[in-house]
Protein backbone atom coordinates (compact mmCIF):
# COMPACT_ATOMS: atom_id res chain seq x y z
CA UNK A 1 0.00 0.00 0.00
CA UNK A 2 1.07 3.39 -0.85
CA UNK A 3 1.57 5.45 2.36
CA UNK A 4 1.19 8.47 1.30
CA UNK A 5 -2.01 7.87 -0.37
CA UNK A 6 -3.35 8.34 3.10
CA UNK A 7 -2.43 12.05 2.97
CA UNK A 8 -4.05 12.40 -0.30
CA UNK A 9 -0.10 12.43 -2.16
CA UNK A 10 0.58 11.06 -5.43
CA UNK A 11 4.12 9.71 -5.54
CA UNK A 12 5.96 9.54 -8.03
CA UNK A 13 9.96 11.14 -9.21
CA UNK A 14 8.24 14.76 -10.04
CA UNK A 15 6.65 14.38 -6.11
CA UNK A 16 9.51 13.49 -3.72
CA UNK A 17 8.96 17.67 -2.88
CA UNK A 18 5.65 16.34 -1.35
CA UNK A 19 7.09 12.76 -0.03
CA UNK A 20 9.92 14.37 1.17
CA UNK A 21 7.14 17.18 3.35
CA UNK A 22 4.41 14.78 3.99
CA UNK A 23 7.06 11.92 5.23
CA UNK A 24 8.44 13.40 7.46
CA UNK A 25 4.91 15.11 9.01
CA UNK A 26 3.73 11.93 9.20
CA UNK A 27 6.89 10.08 11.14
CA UNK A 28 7.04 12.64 13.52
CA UNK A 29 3.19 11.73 14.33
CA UNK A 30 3.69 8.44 14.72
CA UNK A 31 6.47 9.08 17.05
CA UNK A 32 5.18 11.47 19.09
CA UNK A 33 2.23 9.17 19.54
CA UNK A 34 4.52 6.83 20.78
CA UNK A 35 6.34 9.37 23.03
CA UNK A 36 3.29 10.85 24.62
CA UNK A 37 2.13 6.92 25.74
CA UNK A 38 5.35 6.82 27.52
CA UNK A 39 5.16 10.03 28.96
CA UNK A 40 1.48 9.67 29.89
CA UNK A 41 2.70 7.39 32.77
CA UNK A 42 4.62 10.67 34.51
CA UNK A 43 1.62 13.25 33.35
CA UNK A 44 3.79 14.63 31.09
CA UNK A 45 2.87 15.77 27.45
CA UNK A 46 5.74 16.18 24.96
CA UNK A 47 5.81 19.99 25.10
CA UNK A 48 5.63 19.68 28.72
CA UNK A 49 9.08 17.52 28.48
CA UNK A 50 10.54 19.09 25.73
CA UNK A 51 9.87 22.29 27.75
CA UNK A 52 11.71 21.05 31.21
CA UNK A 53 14.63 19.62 28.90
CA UNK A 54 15.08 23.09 27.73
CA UNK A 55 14.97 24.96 30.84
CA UNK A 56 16.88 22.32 32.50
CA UNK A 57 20.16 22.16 30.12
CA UNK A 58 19.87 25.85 29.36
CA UNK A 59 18.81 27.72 32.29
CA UNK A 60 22.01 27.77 34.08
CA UNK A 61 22.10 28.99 37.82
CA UNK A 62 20.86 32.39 36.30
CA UNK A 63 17.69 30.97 34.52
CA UNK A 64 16.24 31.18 31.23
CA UNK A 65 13.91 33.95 29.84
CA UNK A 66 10.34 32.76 28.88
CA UNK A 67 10.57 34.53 25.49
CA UNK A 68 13.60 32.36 24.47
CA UNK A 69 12.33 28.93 25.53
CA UNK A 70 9.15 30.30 22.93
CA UNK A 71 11.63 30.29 19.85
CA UNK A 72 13.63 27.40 20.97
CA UNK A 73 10.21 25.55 20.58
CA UNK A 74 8.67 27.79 18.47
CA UNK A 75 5.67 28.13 20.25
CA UNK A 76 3.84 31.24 20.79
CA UNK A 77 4.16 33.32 23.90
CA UNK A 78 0.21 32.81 25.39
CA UNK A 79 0.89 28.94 24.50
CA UNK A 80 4.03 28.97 26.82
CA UNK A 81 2.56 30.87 29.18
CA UNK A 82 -0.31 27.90 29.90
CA UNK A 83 2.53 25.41 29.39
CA UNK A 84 4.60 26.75 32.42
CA UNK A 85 1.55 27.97 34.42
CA UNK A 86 0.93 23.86 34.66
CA UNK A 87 4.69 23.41 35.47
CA UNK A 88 4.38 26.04 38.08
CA UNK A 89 1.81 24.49 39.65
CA UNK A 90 2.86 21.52 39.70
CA UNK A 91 6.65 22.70 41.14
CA UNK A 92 8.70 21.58 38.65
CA UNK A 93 9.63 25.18 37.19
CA UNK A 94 10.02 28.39 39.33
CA UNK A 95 9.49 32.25 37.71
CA UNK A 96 11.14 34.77 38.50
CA UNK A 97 11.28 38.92 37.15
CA UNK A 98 14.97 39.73 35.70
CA UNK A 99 16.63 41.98 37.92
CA UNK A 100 17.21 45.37 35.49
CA UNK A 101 13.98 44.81 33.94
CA UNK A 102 10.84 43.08 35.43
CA UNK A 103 8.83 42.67 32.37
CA UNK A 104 10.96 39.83 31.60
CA UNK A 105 10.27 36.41 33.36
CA UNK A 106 13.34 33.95 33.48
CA UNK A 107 12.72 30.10 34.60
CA UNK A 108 14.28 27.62 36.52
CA UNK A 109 13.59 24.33 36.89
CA UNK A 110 13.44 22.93 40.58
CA UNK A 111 14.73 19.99 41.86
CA UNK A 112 11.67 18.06 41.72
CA UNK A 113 11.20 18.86 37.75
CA UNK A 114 14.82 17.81 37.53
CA UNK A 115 14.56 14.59 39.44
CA UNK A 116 11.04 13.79 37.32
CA UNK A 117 13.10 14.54 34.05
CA UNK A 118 16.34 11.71 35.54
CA UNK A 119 13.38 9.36 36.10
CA UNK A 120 12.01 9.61 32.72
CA UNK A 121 15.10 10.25 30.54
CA UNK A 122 16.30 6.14 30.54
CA UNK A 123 12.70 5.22 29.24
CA UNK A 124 12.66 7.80 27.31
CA UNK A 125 16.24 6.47 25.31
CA UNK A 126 15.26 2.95 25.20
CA UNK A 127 12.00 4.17 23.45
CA UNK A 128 13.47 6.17 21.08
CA UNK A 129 16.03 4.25 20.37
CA UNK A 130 13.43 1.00 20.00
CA UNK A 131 11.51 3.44 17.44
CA UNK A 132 14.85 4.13 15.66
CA UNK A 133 15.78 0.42 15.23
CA UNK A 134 12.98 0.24 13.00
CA UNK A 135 15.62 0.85 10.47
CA UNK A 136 18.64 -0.73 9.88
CA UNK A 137 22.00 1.63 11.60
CA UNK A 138 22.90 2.35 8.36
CA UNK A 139 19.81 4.28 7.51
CA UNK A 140 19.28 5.64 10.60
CA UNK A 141 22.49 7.35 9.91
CA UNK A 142 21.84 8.39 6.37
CA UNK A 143 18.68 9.94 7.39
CA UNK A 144 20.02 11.76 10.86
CA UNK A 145 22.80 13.42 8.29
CA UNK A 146 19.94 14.34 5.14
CA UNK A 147 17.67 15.60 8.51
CA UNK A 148 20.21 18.00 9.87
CA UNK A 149 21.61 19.16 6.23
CA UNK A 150 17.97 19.55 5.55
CA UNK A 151 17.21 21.79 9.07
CA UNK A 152 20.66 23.56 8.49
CA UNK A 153 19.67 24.78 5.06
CA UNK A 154 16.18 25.84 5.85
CA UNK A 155 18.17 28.29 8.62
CA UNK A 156 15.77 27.54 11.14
């Protein structure tokens, strides 16, 4: 069966433009499927994890503004805002106003989001990496390097 039938594609050697776009659209919903069943059993979402990650290995001692974890995930700013009023709440983030200028918020994850994020990270791996295996190492390598020449030259 033709995959991208599904999304309504015609393949074909003048449509690997649209196989190439609707491909990879549709991987990355089957894996963050995948990743969100995982997650569920921590009541995490992926933008909730993706979100700690970020303010965890970026954040320093000095914290993180709000504003840059938005482009980092490209999310909009009233989007983030909901995102870390649920980490707030729950105590795994902590706001704060920047010193010279208290219109910006910087974040910093606590020790409880941190701890949460050490107990999910090995599961995390093995399910990524048991998603991955789905194709031979080879590939898997071909396709990490055509990903990241492909990100690089968009200039995200």
């Amino acid at each position: 069966m033709d995959v991208m039938r599904i999304y309504g594609v015609k393949t074909g050697d003048a449509k690997y433009h649209e196989q190439m776009f609707y491909g990879t659209a549709a991987v990355f919903n089957v894996l963050e499927r995948e990743v969100s069943v995982y997650l569920r059993k921590y009541k995490l979402s992926p933008a909730k994890y993706n979100a700690l990650m970020l303010i965890k290995h970026q954040a320093k001692k000095e914290g993180i503004r709000q504003i840059e974890i938005c482009k980092q995930l490209i999310v909009t700013a009233s989007n983030m805002t909901r995102l870390l009023d649920k980490l707030e709440k729950d105590k795994f983030i902590e706001r704060f106003p920047h010193r010279s200028d208290r219109r910006v918020n910087l974040i910093l994850i606590t020790k409880k989001g941190s701890d949460l994020l050490d107990q999910v990270w090995p599961g995390y791996v093995e399910k990524v990496k048991k998603l991955a295996s789905k194709l031979p190492f080879s590939e898997q390598k071909s396709l990490s390097q055509l990903l990241l020449k492909w990100f690089s030259v968009l200039n995200l």
